[in-house]
N, C-alpha and C. Protein backbone atom coordinates (compact mmCIF):
# COMPACT_ATOMS: atom_id res chain seq x y z
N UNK A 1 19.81 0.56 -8.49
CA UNK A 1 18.44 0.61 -8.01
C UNK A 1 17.49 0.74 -9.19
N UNK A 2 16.26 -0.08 -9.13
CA UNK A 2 15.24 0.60 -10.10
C UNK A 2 14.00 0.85 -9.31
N UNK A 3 13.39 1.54 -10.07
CA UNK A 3 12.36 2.33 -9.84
C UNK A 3 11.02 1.28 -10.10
N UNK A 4 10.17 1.22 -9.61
CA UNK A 4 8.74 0.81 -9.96
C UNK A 4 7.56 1.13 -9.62
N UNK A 5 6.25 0.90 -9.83
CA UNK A 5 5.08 1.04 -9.44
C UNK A 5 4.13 0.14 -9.49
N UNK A 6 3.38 0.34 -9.05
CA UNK A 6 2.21 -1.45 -8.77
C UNK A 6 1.01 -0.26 -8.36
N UNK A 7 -0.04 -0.96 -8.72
CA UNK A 7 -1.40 -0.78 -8.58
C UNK A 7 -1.97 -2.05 -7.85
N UNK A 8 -2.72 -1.30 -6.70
CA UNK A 8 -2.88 -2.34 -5.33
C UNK A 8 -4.54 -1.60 -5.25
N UNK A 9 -5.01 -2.45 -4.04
CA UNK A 9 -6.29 -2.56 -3.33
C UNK A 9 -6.29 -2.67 -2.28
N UNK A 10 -6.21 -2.12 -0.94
CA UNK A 10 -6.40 -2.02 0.05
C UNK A 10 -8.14 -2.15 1.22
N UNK A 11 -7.68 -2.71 1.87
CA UNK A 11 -9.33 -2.97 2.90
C UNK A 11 -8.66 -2.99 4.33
N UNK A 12 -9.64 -2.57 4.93
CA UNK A 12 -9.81 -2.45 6.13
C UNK A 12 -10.66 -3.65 7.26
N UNK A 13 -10.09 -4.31 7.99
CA UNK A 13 -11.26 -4.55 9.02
C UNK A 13 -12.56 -4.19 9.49
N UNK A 14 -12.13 -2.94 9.38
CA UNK A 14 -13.59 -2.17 10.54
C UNK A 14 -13.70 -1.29 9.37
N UNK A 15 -13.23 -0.69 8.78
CA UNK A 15 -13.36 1.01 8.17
C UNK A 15 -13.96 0.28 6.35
N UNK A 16 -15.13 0.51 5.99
CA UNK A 16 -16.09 -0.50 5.32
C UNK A 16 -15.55 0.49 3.60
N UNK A 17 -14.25 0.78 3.71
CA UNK A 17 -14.10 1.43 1.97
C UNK A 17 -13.09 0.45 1.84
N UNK A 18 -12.36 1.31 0.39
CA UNK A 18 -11.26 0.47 -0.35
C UNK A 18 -10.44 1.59 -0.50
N UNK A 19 -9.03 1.44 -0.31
CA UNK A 19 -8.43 2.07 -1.39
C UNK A 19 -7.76 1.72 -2.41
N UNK A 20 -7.96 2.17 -3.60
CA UNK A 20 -7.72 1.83 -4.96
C UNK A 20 -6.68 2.41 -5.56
N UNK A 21 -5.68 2.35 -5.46
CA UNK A 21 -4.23 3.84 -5.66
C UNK A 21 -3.19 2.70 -6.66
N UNK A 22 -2.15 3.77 -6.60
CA UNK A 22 -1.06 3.26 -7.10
C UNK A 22 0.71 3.96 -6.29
N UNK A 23 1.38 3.25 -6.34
CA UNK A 23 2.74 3.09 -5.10
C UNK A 23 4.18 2.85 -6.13
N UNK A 24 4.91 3.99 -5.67
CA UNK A 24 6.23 3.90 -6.71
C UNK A 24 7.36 3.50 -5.69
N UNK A 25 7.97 2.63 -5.94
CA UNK A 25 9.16 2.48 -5.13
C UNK A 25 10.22 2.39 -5.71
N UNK A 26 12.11 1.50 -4.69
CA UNK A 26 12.55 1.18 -5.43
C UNK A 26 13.25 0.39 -4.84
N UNK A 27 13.99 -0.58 -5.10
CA UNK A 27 14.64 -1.54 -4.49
C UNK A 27 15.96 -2.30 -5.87
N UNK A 28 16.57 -3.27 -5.33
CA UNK A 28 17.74 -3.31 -6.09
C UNK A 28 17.07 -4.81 -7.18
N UNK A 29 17.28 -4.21 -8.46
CA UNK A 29 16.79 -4.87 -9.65
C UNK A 29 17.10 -6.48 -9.29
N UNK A 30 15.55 -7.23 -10.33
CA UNK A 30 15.20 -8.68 -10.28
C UNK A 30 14.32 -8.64 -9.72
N UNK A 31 14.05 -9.90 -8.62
CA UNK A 31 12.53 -10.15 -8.38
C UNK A 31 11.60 -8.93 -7.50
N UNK A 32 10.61 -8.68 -7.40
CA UNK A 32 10.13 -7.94 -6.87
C UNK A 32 10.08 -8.29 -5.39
N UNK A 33 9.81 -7.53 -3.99
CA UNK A 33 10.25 -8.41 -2.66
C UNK A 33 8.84 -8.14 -2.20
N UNK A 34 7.41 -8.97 -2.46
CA UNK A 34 6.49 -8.84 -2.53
C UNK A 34 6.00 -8.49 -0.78
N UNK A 35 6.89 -9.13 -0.35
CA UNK A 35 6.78 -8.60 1.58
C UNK A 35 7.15 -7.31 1.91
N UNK A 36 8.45 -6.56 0.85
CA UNK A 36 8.48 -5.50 1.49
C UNK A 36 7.40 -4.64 0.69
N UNK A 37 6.84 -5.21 -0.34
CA UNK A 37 6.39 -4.18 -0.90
C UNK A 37 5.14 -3.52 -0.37
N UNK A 38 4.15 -4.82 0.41
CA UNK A 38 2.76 -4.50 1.13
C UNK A 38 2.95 -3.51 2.30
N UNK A 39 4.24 -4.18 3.07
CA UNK A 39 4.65 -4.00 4.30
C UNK A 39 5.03 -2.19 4.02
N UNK A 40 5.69 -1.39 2.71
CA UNK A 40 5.86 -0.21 2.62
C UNK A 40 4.57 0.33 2.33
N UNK A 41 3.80 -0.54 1.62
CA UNK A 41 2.49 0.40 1.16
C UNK A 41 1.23 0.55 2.45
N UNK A 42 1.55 -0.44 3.19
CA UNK A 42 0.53 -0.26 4.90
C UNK A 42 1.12 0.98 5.34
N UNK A 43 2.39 0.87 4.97
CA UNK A 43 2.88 1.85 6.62
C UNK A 43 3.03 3.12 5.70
N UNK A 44 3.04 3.20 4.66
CA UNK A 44 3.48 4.89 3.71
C UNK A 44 2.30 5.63 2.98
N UNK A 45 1.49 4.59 2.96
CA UNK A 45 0.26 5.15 1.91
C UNK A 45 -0.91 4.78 3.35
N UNK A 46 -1.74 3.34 3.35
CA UNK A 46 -2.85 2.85 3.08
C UNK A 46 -3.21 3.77 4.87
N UNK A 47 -2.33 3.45 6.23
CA UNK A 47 -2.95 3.40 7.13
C UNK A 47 -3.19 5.22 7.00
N UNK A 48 -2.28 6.17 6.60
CA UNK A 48 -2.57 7.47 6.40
C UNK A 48 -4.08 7.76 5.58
N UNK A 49 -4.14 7.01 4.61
CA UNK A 49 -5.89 6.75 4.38
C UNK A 49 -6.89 6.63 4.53
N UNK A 50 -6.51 5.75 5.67
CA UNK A 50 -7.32 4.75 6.63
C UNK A 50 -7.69 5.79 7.95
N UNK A 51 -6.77 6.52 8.54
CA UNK A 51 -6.93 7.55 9.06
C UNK A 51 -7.29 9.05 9.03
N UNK A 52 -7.42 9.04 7.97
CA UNK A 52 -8.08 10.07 7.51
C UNK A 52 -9.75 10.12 7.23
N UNK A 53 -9.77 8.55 6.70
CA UNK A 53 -11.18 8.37 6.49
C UNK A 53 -11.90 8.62 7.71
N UNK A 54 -11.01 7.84 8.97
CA UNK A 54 -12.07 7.37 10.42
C UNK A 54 -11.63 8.47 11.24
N UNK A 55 -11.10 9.58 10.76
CA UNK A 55 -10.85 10.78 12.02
C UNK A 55 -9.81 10.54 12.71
N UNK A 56 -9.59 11.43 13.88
CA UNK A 56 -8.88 11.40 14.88
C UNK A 56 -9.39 10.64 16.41
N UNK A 57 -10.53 10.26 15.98
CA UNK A 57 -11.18 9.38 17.68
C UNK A 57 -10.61 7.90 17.57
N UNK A 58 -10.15 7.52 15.69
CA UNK A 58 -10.34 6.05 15.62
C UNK A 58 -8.50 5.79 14.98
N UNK A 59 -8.10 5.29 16.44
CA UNK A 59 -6.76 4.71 16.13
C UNK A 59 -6.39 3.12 14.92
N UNK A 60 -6.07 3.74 13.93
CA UNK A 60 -5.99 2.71 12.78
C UNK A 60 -4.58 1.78 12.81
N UNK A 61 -4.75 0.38 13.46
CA UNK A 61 -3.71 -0.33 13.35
C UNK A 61 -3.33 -1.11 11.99
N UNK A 62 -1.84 -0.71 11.72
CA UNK A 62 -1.58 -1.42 10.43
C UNK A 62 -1.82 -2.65 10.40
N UNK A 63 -2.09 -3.93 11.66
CA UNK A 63 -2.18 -4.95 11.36
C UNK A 63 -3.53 -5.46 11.03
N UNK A 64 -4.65 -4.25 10.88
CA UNK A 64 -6.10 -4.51 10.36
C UNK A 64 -6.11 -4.07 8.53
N UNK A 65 -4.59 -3.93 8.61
CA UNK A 65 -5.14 -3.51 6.99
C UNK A 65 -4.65 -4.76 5.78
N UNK A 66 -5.46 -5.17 4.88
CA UNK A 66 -4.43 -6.18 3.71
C UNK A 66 -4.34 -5.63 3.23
N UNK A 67 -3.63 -5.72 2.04
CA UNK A 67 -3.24 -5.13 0.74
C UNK A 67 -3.54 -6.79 -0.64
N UNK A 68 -4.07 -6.13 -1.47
CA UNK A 68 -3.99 -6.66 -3.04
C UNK A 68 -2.97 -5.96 -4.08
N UNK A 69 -1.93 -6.83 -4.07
CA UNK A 69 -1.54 -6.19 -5.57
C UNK A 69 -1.96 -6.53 -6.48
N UNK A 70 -2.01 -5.73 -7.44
CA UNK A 70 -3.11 -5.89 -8.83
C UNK A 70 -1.88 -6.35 -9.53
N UNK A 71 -1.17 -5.62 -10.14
CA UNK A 71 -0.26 -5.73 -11.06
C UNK A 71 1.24 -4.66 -10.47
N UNK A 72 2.15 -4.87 -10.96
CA UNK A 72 3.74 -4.37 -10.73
C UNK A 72 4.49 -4.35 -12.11
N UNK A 73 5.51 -3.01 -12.38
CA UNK A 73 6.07 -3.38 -13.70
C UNK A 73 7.14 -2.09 -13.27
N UNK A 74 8.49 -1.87 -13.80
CA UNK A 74 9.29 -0.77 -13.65
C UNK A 74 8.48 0.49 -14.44
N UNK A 75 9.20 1.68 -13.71
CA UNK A 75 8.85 2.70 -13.98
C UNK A 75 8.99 3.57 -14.91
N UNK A 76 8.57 3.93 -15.81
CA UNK A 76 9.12 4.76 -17.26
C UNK A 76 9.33 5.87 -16.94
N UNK A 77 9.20 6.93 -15.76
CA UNK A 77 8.19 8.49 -15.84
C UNK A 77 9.49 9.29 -15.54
C-alpha cells in the first residue's frame, strides 16, 4: 500500500463557498484511481463540510457536490 495526499477544491450546488483542503489516502501503488479518489473525498471530508456550513435544516446530497483535484503526489510525513 502507499500512502498519498492531493490538494482539491470542492463546490457546492446550492451552498455558495468552497472548500479548499487537502485528503491523505491509500490505495495499492501506480496509477492514482482518480474515481475513487473524488468519490472518498465527497463522502469522508467535503459533504461533512458542506453540512456543517448549511446546519441541520439543510440535507446535503453528495450528488450536489464536485470535486477539483489540484495536484496528487505520495506521502512523506
Amino acid at each position: 500500500m502507499t500512502t498519498y495526499i492531493a490538494e482539491y477544491k470542492t463546490t457546492h450546488k446550492i451552498i455558495q463557498i468552497q472548500e479548499h483542503s487537502c485528503f491523505i489516502w491509500q490505495q495499492e501503488g501506480g496509477e492514482i484511481d482518480m474515481e475513487m479518489l473524488t468519490g472518498k473525498i465527497v463522502r469522508e471530508s467535503s459533504v461533512h463540510f458542506f453540512s456543517l456550513i448549511a446546519g441541520k435544516n439543510y440535507l446535503v446530497s453528495t450528488e450536489d457536490i464536485s470535486v477539483d483535484v489540484i495536484k496528487t503526489e505520495p506521502f512523506k510525513g
